[in-house]
C-alpha atoms as a PDB file:
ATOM      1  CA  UNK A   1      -1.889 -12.568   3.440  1.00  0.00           C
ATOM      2  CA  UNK A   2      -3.281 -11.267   6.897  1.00  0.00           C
ATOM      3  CA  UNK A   3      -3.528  -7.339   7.272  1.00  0.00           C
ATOM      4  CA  UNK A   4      -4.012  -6.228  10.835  1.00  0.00           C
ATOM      5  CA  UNK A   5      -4.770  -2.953  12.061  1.00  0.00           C
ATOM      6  CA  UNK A   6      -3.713  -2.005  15.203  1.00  0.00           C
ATOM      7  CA  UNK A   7      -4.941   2.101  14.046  1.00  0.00           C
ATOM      8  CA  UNK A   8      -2.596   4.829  14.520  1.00  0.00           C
ATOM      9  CA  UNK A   9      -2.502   7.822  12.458  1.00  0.00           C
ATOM     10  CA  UNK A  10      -3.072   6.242   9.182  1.00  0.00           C
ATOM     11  CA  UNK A  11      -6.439   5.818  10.422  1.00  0.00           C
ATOM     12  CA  UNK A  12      -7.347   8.692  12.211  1.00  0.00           C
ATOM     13  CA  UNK A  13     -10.341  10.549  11.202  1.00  0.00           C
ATOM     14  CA  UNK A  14     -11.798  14.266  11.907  1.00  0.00           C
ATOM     15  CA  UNK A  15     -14.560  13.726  14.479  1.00  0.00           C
ATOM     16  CA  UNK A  16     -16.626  17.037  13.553  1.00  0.00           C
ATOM     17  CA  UNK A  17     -18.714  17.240  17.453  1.00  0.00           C
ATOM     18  CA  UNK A  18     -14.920  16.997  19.542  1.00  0.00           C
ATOM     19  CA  UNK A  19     -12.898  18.751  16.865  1.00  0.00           C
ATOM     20  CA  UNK A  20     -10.159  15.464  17.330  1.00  0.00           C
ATOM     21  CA  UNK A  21      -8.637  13.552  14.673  1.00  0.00           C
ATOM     22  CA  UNK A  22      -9.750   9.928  16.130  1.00  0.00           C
ATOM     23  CA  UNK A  23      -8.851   6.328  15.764  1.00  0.00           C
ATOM     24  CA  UNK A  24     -11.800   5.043  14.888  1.00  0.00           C
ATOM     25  CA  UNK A  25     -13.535   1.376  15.982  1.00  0.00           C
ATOM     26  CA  UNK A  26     -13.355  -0.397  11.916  1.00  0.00           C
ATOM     27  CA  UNK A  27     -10.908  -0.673   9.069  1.00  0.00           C
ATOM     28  CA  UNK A  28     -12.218   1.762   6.746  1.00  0.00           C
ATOM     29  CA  UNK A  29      -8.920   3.275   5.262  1.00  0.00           C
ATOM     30  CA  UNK A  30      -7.044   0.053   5.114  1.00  0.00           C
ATOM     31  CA  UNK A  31     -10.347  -1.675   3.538  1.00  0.00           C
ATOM     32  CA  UNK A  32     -10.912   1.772   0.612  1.00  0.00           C
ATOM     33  CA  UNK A  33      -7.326   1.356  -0.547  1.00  0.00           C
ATOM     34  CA  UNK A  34      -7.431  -2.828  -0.221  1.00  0.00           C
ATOM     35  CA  UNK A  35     -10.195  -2.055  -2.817  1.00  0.00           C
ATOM     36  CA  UNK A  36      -8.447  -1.047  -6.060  1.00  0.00           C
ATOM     37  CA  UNK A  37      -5.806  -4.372  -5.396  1.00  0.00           C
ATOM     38  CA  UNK A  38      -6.891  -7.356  -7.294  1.00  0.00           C
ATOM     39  CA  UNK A  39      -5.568  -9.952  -4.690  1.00  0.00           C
ATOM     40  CA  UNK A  40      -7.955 -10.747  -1.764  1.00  0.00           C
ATOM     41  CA  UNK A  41      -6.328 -10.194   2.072  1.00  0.00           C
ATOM     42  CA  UNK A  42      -8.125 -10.602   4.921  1.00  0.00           C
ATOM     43  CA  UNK A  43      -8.682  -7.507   7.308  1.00  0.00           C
ATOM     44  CA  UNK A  44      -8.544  -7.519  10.936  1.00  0.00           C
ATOM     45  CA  UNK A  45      -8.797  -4.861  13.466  1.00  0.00           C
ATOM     46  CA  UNK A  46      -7.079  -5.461  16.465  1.00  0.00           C
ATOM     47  CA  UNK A  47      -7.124  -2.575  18.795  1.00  0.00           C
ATOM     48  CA  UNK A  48      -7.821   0.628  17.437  1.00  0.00           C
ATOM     49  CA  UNK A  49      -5.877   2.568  19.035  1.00  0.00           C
ATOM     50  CA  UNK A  50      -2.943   5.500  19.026  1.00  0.00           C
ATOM     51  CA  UNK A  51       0.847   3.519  19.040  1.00  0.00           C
ATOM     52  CA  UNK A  52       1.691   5.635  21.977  1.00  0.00           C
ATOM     53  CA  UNK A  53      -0.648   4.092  24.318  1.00  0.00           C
ATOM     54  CA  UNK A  54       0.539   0.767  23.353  1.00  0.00           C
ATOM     55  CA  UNK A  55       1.149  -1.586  26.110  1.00  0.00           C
ATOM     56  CA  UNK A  56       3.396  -4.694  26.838  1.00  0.00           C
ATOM     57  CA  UNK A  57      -0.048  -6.474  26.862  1.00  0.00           C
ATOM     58  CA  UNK A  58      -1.477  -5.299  23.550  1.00  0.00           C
ATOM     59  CA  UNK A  59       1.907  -6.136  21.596  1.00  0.00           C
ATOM     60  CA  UNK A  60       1.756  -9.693  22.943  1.00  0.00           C
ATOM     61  CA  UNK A  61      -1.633  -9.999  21.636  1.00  0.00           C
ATOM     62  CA  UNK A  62      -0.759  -8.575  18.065  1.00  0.00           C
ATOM     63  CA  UNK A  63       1.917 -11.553  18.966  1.00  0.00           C
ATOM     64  CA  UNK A  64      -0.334 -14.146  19.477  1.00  0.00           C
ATOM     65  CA  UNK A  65      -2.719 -12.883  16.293  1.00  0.00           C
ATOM     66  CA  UNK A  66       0.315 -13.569  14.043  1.00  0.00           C
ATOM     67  CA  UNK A  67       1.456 -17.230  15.920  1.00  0.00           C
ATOM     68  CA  UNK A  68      -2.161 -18.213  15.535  1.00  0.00           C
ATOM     69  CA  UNK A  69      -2.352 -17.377  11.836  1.00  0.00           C
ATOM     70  CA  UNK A  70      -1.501 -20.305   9.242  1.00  0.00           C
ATOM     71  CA  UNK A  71      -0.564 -16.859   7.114  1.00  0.00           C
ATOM     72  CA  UNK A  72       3.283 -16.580   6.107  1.00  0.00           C
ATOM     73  CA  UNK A  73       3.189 -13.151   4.832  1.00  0.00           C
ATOM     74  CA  UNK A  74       1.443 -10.451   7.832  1.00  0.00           C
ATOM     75  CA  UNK A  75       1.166  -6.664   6.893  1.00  0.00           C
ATOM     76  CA  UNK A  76       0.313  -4.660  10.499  1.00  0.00           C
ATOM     77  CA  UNK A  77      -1.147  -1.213   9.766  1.00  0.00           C
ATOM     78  CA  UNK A  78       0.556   0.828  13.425  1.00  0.00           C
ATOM     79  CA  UNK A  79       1.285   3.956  14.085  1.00  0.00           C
ATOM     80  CA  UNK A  80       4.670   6.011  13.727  1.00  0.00           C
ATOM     81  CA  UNK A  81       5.383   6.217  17.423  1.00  0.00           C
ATOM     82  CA  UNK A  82       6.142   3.365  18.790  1.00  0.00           C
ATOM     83  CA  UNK A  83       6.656   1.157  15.665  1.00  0.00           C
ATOM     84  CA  UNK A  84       9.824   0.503  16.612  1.00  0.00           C
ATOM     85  CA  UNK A  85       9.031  -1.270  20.014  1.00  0.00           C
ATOM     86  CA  UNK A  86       6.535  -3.380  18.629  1.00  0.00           C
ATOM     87  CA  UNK A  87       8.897  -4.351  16.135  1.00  0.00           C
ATOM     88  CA  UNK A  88      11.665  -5.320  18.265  1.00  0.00           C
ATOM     89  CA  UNK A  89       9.370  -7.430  20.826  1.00  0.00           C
ATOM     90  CA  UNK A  90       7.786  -9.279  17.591  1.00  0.00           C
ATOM     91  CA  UNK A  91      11.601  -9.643  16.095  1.00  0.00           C
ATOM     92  CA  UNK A  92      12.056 -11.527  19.165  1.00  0.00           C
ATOM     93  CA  UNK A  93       9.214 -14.155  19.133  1.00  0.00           C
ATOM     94  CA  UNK A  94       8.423 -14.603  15.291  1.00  0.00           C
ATOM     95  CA  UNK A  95      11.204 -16.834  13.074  1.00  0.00           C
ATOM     96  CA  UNK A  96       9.014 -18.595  10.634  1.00  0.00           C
ATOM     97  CA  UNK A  97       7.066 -15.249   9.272  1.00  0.00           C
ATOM     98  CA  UNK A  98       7.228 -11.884   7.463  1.00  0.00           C
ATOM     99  CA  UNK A  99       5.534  -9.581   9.270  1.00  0.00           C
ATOM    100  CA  UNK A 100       5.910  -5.552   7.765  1.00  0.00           C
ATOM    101  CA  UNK A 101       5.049  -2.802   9.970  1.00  0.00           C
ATOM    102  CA  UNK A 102       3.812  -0.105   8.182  1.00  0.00           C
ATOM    103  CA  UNK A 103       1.679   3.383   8.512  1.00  0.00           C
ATOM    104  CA  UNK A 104       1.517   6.995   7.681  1.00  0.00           C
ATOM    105  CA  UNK A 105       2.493  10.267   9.260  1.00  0.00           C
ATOM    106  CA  UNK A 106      -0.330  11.657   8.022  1.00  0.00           C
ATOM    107  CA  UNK A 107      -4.133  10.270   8.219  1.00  0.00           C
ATOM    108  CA  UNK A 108      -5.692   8.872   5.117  1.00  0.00           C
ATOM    109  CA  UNK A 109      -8.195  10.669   5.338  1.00  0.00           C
ATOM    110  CA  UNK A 110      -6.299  13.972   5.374  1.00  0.00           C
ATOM    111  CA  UNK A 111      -4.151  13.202   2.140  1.00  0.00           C
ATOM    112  CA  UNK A 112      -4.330   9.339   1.120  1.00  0.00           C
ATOM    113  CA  UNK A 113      -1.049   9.768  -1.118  1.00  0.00           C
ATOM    114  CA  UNK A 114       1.334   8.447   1.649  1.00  0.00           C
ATOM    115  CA  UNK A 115      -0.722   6.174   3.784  1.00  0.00           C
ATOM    116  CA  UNK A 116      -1.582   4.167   0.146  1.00  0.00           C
ATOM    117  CA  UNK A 117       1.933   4.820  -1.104  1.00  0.00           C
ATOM    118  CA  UNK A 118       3.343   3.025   2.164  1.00  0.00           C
ATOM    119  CA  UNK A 119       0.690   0.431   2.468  1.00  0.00           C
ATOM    120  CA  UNK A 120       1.151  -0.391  -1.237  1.00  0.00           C
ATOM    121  CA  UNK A 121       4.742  -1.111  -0.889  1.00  0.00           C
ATOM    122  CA  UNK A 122       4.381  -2.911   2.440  1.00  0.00           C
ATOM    123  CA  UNK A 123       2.124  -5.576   0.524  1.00  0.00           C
ATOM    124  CA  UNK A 124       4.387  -6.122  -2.510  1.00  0.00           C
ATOM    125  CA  UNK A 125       7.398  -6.322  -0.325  1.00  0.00           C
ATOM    126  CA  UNK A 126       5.495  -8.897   2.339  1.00  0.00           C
ATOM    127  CA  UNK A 127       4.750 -10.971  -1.065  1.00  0.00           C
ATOM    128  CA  UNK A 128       8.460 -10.253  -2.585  1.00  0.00           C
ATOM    129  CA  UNK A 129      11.075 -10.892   0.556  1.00  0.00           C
ATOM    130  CA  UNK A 130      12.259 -14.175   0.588  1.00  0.00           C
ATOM    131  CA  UNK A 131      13.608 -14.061   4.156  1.00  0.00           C
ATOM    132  CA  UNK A 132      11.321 -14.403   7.138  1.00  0.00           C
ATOM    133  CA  UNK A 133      11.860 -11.351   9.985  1.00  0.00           C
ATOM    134  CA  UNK A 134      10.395  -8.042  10.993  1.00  0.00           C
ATOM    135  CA  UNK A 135      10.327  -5.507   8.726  1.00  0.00           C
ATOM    136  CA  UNK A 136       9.082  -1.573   8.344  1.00  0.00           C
ATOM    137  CA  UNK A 137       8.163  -0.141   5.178  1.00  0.00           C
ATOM    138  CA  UNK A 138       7.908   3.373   5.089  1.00  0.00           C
ATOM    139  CA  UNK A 139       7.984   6.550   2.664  1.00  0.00           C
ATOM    140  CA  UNK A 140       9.780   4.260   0.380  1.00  0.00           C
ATOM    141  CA  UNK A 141      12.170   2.331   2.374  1.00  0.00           C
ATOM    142  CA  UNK A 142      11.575  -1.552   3.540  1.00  0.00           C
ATOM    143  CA  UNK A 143      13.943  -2.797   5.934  1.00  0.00           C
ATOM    144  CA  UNK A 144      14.234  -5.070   8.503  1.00  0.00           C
ATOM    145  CA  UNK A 145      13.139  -3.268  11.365  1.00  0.00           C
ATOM    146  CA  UNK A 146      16.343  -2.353  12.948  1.00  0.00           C
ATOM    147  CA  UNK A 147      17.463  -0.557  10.126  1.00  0.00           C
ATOM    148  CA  UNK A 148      14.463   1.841   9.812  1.00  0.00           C
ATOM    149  CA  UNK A 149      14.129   4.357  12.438  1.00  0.00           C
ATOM    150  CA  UNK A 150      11.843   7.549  12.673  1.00  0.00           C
ATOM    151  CA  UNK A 151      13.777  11.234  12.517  1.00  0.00           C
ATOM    152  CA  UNK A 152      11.274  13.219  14.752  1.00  0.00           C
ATOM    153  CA  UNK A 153      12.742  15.990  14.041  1.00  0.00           C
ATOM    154  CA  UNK A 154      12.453  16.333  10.317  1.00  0.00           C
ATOM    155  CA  UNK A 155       8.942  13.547  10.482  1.00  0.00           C
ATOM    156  CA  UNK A 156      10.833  11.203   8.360  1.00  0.00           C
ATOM    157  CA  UNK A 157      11.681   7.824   8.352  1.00  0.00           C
ATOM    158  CA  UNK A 158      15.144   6.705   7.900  1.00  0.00           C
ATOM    159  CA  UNK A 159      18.381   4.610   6.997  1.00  0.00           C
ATOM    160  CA  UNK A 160      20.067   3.582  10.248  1.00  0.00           C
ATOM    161  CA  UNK A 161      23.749   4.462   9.887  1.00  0.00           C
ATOM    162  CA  UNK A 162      26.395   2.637  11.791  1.00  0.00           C
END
């Protein structure tokens, strides 16, 4: 399985000199909870960076990670934010993969209950879903992506109802 981070909130971190919570350059939160799994993954960081300032450009790249990958299953660590988007515009060039968005409202660093709850899950459910598509796993829902969406009012993911 291929884990890649894009950064986001679940890996933001308290940078004491600027008093900002920071995505930093390295995989440190995804790599301290990968730690307690038995199974091996491989880690990579691809841009390090907060989902909002995502561009066209960077989700073609995450894109062009996955095509390039002889991996079936693909776990992307992303922020909240703009989840959604990158979900869609993957939904629309990956068939033959599962790829599960996944990330936290709340840094790992600050309380590591829900970005290791939701990156848990994401992992078992990449290994578990027989059906190839684009899927978000979040506070305890995995869906395919277009059935997921983020209430910013109450900062919690949910059901889409039709």
């Amino acid at each position: 399985m291929l884990i890649l981070n894009t950064g986001g909130t679940f890996n933001k971190r308290y940078n004491p000199v600027s008093g900002l919570l920071e995505v930093p350059f390295d995989n440190a939160a995804i790599e301290s909870i990968a730690a307690r799994f038995t199974c091996q993954y491989n880690v990579a960081g691809v841009l390090y960076k907060d989902s909002a300032a995502f561009t066209h450009d960077d989700r073609k790249m995450i894109a062009d990670i996955i095509l390039a990958s002889s991996e079936r299953e693909i776990v992307v660590v992303h922020g909240t934010d703009t989840m959604h988007l990158s979900a869609a515009y993957l939904s629309t060039i990956l068939e033959d993969r599962v790829v599960v968005l996944t990330g936290a409202m709340v840094p790992y660093e600050v309380d590591a209950v829900e970005a290791t709850a939701n990156f848990a899950m994401a992992l078992g459910f990449a290994q578990a879903v027989p059906t190839c598509g684009v899927y978000i796993c979040m506070q305890g829902l995995a869906m395919p992506w277009d059935r997921v969406v983020k209430n910013r009012e109450s900062g919690r993911f949910e059901i889409v109802q039709d």
